[in-house]
Protein backbone atom coordinates (compact mmCIF):
# COMPACT_ATOMS: atom_id res chain seq x y z
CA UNK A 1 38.51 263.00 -18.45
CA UNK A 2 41.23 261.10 -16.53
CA UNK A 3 39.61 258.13 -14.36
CA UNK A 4 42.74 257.36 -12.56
CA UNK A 5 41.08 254.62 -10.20
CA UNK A 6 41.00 252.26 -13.39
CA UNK A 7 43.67 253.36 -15.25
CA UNK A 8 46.04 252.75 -11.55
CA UNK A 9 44.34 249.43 -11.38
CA UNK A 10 44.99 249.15 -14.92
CA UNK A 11 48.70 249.45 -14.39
CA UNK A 12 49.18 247.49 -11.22
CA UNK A 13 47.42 244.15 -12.63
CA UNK A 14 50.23 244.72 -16.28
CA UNK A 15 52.52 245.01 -13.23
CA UNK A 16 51.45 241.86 -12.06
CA UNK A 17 51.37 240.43 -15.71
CA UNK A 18 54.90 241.37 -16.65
CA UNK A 19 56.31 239.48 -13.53
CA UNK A 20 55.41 236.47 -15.60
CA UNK A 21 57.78 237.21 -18.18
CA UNK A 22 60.97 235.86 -15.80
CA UNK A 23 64.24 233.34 -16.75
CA UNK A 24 64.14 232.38 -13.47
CA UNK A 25 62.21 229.61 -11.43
CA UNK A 26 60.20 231.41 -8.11
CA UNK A 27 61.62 235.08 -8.87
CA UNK A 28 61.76 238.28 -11.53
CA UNK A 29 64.78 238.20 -14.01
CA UNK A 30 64.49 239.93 -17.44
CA UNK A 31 67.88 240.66 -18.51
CA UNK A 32 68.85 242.90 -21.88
CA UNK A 33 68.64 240.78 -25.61
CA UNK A 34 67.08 237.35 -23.81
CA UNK A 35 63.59 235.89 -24.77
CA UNK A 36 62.02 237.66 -22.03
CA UNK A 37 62.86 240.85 -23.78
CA UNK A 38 61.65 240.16 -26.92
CA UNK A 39 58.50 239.07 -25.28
CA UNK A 40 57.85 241.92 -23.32
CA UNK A 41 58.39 244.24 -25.39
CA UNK A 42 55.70 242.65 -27.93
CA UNK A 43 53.71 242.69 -24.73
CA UNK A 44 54.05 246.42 -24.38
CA UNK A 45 53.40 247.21 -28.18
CA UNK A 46 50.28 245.85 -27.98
CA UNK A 47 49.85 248.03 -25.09
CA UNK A 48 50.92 251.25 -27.00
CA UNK A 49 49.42 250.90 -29.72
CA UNK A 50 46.07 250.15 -27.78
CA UNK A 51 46.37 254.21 -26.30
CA UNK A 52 47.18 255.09 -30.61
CA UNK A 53 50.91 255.35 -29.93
CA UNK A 54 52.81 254.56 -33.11
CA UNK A 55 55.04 251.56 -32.43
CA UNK A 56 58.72 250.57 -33.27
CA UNK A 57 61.53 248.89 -31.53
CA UNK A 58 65.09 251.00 -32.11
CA UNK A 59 68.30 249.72 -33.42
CA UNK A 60 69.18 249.11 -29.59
CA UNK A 61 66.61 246.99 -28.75
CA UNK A 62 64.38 250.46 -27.03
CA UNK A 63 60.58 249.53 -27.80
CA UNK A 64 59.13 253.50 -28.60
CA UNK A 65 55.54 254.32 -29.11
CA UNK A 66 55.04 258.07 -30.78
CA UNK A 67 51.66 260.20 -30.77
CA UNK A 68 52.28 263.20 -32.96
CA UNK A 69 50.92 266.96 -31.53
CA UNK A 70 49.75 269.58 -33.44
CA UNK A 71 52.64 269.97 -35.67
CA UNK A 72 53.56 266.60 -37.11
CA UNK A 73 56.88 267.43 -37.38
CA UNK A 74 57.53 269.43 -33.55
CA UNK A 75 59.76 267.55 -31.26
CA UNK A 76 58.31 265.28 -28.80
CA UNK A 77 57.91 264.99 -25.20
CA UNK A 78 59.90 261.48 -24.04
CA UNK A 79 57.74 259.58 -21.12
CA UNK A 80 58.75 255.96 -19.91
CA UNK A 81 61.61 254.27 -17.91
CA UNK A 82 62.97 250.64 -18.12
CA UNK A 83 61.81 247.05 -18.07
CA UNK A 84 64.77 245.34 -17.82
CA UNK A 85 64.98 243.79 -14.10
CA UNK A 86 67.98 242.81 -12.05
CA UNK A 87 67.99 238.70 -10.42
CA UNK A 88 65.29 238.12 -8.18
CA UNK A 89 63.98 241.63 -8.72
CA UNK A 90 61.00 243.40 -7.72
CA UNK A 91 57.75 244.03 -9.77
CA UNK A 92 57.92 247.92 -9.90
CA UNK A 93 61.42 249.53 -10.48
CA UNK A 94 61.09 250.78 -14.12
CA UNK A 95 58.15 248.72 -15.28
CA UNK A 96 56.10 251.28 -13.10
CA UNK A 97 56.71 254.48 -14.93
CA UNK A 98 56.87 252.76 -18.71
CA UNK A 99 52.72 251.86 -17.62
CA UNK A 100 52.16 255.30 -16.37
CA UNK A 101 53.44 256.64 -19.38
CA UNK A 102 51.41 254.96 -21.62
CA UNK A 103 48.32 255.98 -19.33
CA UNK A 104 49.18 259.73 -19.87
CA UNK A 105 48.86 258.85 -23.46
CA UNK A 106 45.48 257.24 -22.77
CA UNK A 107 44.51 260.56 -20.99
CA UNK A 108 45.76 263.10 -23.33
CA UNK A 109 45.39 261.87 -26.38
CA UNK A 110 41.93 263.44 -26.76
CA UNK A 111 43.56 266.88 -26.95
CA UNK A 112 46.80 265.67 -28.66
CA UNK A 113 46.09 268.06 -31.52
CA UNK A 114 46.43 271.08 -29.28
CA UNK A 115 49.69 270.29 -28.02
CA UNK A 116 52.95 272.10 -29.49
CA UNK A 117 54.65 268.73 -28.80
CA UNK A 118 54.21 265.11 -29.70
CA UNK A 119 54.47 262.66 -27.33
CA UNK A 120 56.47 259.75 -26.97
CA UNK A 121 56.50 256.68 -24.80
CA UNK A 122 59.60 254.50 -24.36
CA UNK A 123 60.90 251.23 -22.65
CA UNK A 124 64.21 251.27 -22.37
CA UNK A 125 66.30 248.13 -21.90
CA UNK A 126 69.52 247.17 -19.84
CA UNK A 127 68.99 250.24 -17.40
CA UNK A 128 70.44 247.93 -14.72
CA UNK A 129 73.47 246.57 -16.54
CA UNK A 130 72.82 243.27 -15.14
CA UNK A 131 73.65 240.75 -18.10
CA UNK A 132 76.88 242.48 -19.06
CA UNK A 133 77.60 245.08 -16.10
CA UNK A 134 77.41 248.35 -17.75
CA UNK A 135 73.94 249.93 -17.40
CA UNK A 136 72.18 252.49 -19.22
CA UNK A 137 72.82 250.66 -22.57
CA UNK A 138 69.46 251.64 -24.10
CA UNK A 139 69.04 255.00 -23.11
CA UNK A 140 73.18 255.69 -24.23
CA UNK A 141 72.42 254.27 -27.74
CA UNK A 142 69.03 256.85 -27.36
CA UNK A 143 72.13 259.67 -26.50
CA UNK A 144 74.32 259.24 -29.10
CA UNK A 145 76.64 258.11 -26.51
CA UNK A 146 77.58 254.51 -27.84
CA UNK A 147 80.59 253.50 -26.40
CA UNK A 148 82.13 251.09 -29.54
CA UNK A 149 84.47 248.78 -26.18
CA UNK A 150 80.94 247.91 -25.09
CA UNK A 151 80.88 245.55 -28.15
CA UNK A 152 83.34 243.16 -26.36
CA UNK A 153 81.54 242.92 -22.91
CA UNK A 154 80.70 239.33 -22.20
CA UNK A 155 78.08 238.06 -20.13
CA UNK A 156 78.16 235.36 -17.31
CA UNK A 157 78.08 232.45 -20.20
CA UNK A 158 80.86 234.21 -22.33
CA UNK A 159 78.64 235.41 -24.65
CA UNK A 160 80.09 239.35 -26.01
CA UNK A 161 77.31 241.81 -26.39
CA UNK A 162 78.17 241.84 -29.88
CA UNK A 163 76.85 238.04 -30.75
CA UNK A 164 73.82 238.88 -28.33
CA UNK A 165 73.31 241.53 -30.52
CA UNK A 166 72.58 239.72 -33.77
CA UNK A 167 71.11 236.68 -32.05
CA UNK A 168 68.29 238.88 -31.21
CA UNK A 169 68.12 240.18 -34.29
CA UNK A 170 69.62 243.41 -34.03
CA UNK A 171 72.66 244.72 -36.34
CA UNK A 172 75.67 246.37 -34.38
CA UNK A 173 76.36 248.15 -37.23
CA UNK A 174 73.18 250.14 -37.07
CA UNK A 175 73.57 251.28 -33.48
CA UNK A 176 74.22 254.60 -34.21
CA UNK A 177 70.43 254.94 -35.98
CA UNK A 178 69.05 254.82 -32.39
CA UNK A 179 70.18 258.54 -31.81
CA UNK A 180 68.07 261.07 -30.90
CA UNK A 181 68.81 264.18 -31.82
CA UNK A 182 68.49 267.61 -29.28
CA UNK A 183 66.13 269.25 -31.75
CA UNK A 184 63.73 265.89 -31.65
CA UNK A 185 63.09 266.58 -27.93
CA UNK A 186 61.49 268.83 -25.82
CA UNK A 187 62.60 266.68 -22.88
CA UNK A 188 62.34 263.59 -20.95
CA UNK A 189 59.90 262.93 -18.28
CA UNK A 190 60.19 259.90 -16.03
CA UNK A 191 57.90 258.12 -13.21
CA UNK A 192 59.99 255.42 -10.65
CA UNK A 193 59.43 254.68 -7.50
CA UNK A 194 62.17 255.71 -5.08
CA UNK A 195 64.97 253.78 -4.05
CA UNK A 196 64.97 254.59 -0.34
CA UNK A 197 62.53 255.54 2.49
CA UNK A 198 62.91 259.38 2.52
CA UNK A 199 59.11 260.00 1.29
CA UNK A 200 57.74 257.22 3.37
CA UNK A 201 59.19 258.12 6.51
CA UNK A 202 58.00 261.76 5.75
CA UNK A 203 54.77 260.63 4.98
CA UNK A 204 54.32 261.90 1.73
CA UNK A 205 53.31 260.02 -1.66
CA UNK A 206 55.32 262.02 -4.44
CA UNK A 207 58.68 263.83 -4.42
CA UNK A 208 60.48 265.97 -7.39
CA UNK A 209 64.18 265.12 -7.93
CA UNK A 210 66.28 267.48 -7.72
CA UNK A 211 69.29 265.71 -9.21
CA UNK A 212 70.84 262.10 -10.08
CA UNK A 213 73.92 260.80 -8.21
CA UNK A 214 77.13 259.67 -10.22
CA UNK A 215 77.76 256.57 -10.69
CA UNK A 216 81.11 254.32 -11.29
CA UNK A 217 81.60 250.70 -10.92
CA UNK A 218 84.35 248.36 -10.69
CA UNK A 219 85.76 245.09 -10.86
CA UNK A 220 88.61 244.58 -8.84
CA UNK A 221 90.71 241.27 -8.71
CA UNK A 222 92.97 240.45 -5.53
CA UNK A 223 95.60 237.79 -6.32
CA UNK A 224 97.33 235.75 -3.58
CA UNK A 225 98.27 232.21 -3.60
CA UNK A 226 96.32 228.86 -3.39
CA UNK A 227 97.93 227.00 -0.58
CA UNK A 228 96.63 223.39 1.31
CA UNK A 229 93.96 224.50 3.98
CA UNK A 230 95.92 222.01 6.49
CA UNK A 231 99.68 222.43 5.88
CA UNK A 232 99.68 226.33 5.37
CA UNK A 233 100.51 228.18 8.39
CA UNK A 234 98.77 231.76 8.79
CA UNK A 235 102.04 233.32 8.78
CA UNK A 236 102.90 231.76 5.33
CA UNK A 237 99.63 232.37 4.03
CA UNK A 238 98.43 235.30 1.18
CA UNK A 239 94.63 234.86 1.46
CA UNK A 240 92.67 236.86 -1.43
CA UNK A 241 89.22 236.36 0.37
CA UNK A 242 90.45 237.77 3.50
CA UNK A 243 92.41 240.77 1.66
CA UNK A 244 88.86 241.44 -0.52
CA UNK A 245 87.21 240.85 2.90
CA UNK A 246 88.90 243.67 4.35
CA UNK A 247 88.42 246.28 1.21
CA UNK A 248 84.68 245.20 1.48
CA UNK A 249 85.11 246.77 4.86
CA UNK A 250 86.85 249.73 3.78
CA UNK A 251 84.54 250.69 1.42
CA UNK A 252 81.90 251.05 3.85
CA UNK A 253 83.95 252.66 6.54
CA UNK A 254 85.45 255.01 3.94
CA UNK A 255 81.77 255.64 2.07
CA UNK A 256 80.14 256.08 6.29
CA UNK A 257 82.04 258.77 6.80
CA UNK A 258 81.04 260.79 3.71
CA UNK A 259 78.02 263.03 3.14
CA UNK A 260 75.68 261.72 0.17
CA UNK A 261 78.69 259.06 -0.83
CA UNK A 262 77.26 255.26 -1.26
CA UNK A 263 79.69 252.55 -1.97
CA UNK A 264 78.69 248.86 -2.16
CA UNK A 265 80.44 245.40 -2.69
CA UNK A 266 77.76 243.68 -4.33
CA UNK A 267 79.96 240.51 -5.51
CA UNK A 268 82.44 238.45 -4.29
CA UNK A 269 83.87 235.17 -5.54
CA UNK A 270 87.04 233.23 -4.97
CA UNK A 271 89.60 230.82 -6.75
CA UNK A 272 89.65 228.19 -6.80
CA UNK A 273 86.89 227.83 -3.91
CA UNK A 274 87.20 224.12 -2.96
CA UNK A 275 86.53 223.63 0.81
CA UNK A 276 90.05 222.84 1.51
CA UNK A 277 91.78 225.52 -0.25
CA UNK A 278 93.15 229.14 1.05
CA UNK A 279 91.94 230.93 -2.02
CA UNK A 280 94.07 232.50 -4.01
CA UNK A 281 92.33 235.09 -6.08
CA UNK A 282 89.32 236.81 -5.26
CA UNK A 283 87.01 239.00 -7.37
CA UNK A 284 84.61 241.93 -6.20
CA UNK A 285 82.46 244.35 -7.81
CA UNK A 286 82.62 247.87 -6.06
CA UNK A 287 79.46 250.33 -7.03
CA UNK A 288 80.15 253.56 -6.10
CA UNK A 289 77.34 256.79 -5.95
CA UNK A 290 77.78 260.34 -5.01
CA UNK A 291 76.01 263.63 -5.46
CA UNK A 292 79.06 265.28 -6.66
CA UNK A 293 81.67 264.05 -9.41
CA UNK A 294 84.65 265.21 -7.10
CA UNK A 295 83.44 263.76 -3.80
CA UNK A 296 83.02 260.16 -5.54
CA UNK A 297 86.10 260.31 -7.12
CA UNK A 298 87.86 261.47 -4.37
CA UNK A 299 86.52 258.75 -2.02
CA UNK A 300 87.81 256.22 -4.65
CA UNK A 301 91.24 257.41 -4.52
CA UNK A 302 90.95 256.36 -0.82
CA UNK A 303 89.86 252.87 -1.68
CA UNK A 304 92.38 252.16 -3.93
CA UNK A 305 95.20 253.64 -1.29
CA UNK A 306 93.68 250.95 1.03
CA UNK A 307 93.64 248.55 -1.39
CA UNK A 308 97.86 249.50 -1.95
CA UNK A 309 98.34 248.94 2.23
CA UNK A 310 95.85 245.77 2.47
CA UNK A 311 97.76 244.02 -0.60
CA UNK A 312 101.34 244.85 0.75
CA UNK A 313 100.51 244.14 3.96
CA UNK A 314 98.80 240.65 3.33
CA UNK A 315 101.48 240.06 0.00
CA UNK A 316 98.98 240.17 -2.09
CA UNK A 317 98.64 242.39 -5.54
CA UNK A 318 95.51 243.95 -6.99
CA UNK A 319 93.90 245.58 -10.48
CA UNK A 320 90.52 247.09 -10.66
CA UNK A 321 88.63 248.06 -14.47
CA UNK A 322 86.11 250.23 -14.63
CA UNK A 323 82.48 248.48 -15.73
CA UNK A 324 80.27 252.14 -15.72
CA UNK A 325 80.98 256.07 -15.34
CA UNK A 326 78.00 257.80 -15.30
CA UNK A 327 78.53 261.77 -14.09
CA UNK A 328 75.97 263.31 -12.28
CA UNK A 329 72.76 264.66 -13.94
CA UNK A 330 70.29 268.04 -12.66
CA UNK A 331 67.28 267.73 -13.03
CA UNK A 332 66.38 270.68 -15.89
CA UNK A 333 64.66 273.64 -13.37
CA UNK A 334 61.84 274.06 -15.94
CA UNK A 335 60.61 270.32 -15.80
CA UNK A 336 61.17 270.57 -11.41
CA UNK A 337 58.75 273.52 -11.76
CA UNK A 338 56.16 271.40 -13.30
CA UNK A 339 56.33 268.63 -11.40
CA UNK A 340 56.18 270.36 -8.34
CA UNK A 341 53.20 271.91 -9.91
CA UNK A 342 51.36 268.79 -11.35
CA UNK A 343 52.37 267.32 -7.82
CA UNK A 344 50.25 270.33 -5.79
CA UNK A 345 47.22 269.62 -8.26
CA UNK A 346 46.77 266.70 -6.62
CA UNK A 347 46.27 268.75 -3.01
CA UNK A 348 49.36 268.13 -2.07
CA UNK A 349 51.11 271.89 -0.56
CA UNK A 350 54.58 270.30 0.72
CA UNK A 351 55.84 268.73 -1.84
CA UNK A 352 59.38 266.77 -0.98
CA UNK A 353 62.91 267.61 -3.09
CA UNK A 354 64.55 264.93 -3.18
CA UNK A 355 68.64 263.66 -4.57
CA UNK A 356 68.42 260.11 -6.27
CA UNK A 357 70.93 258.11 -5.05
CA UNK A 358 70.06 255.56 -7.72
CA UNK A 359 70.82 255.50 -11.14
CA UNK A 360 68.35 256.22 -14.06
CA UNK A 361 67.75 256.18 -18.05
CA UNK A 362 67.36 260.15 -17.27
CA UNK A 363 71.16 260.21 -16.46
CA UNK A 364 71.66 259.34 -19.93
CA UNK A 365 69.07 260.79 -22.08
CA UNK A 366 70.29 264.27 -20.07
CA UNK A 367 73.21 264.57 -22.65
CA UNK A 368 70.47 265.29 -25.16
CA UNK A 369 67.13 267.01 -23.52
CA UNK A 370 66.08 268.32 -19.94
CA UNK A 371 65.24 265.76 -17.70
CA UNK A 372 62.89 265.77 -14.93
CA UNK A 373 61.69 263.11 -12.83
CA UNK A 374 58.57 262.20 -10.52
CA UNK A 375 59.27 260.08 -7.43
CA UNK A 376 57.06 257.79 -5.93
CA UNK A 377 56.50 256.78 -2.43
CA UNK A 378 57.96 253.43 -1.92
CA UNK A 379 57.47 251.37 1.50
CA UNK A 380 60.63 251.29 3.29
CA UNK A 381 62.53 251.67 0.76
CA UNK A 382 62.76 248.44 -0.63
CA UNK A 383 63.93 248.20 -4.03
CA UNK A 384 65.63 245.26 -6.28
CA UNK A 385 64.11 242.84 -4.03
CA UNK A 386 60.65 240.96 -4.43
CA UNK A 387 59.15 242.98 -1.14
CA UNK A 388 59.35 246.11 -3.25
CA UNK A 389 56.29 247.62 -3.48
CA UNK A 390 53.62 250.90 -4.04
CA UNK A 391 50.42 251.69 -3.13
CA UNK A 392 47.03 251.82 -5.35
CA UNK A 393 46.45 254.93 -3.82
CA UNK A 394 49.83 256.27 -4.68
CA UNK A 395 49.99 255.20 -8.12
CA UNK A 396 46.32 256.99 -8.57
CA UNK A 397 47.93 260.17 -7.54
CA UNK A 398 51.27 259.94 -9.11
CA UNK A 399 49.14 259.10 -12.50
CA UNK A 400 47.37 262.34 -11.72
CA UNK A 401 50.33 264.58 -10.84
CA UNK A 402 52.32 263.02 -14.02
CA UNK A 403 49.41 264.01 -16.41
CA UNK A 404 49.04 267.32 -14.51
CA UNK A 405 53.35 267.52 -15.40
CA UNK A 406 52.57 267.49 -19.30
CA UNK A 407 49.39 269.91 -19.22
CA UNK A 408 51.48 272.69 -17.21
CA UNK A 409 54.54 271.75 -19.90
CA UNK A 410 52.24 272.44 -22.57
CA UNK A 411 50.94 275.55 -21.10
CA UNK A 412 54.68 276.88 -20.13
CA UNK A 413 55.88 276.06 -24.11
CA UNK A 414 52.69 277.37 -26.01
């Protein structure tokens, strides 16, 4: 029998534990093929293996635990999200449904044998793309859907993804061994907390996704010209930070005026940024959600025709590359229907739809299984900062609606 009072204490002191395993002084940072990786996911082995998951760490770097069902050789049931972090990250935002998944384990594995489908536990790394600025890394390689230009991404240090590779111990050569195939799967179930306040300002503690917004990021460059801060007048002037400035603006005017479109300007640097200088070249990221495909492409045509007006009109020129597509992912309608129902075994007779603005492993591993997700109440809405948080009480009852998920899967596919 499930006691989910210790086994949602259980998770929320490993919570606590894993915050430890940082690269930065005073703050969470666990970025994709770093020390902290490799330690964690040692961490979480131990963890696995503790529950009688099998465990092995993929050709991508993916730690995977596996607890075979009746049939030794049926496809399996994925469970688990990330533990890669972003700088100065919270303690929750993937870590969170990797523990719960391993505590389904824990609860099921007495009557393992009965089930027509194994079950599988993973922790994905690099879900946040924040070493070398394409996400989903992990769960792609999981997909089949290695993209070989990757290989030449560098990191902030100059380091390409292909020398972090084998300094972690991992051969690029054997990427493509991390592939999961369709007929290995009977789908992917995933735990997070959400990324905004819609369940907290309803009052409710779970929510069912409906669907994952598309994603595509972007690195534009604004060149000017570096002039002397004293001896340049303003009408002789072609001032990248104020031309970036202005399509940092843009894309929230542009992105306000849209329904279910996000765009954000998360970086922004300058060149050659002494005190004294008008810069001359800026660089911005621009991260860019929708619910549709069409809508989010559409709303970046309109940046980039205000990024043709600001430039001529400020003599300035500009080139943008693209960092991360990612199109957008439903949730399969079989796996909804079970969380909705493992969600209403826990009392609950409302139970909240909700569209993920934020990106997720799921949007990945949905080129190869059904995906379904489990939302969790977060205060606020606070994510990717150190406030985030979730309740005891919340995690007891998402732990209870998530095992509830795989008992009315099993019932569904017997």
């Amino acid at each position: 029998m499930l006691d989910v009072h210790t086994a949602a204490r259980r998770i929320m002191a490993r919570c606590d534990e894993l915050a430890a395993y940082t690269s930065m002084t005073g703050g969470i940072e666990r970025v994709y093929l770093s020390p902290e990786h490799a330690r964690v996911n040692r961490v979480a082995a131990r963890w696995m293996r503790e529950v009688g998951l099998e465990t092995r760490q993929d050709e991508a770097g993916n730690l995977v635990g596996h607890l075979p069902g009746k049939d030794p050789d049926a496809p399996s049931l994925l469970l688990g999200s990330h533990l890669d972090s972003v700088r100065d990250a919270g303690r929750y935002d993937g870590i969170l449904g990797v523990l719960m998944a391993i505590e389904v384990v824990r609860a099921l594995r007495p009557r393992a044998a009965e089930l027509r489908f194994g079950l599988d536990v993973v922790a994905f790394w690099d879900e946040e793309g924040a070493r070398f600025g394409t996400a989903l890394l992990g769960s792609s390689a999981m997909a089949g859907r290695w993209n070989e230009a990757w290989w030449d991404l560098t990191d902030e240090h100059g380091t390409t993804l292909r020398t972090a590779f084998g300094e972690f111990g991992l051969d690029p050569g054997r990427i493509g061994a991390a592939a999961r195939s369709r007929e290995s799967l009977a789908g992917y179930l995933e735990a997070h907390i959400e990324q905004g306040p819609e369940l907290d300002d309803g009052g409710a503690p779970l929510g069912v996704v409906t669907s994952i917004a598309s994603a595509r990021r972007f690195a534009v460059q604004i060149d000017g010209e570096a002039r002397h801060a004293g001896g340049a007048r303003y009408e002789k002037r072609h001032d990248a930070l104020l031309g970036a400035s202005e399509v940092a603006l843009a894309v929230e005017r542009l992105c306000r005026a849209e329904h279910h479109i996000i765009g954000t300007v998360g970086r922004l640097e300058t060149f050659p940024g002494a005190v004294n200088v008008v810069p001359g070249e800026a660089r911005l990221t621009v991260d860019l959600r929708g619910e549709h495909d069409d809508d989010r492409d559409r709303v970046w045509g309109s940046i980039t025709r205000e990024l043709d007006e600001i430039a001529s009109r400020r003599g300035l020129t500009w080139s943008a590359r693209e960092l991360h597509e990612a199109p957008a992912v439903l949730c399969d309608s079989l796996l909804q229907d079970v969380v909705r129902a493992g969600i209403e075994d826990t009392g609950r007779r409302h139970v909240p739809a909700l569209f993920s603005r934020a990106g997720h492993d799921a949007m990945a591993i949905g080129a190869v299984t059904g995906v379904g997700m489990l939302f969790l109440r977060n205060p606020d809405g606070i994510s990717h900062h150190p406030d985030e948080s979730v309740s005891l009480a919340d995690v007891e009852t998402g732990l209870q609606a998530l095992t509830a998920t795989v008992e009315h899967l099993a019932r569904e596919t017997a």
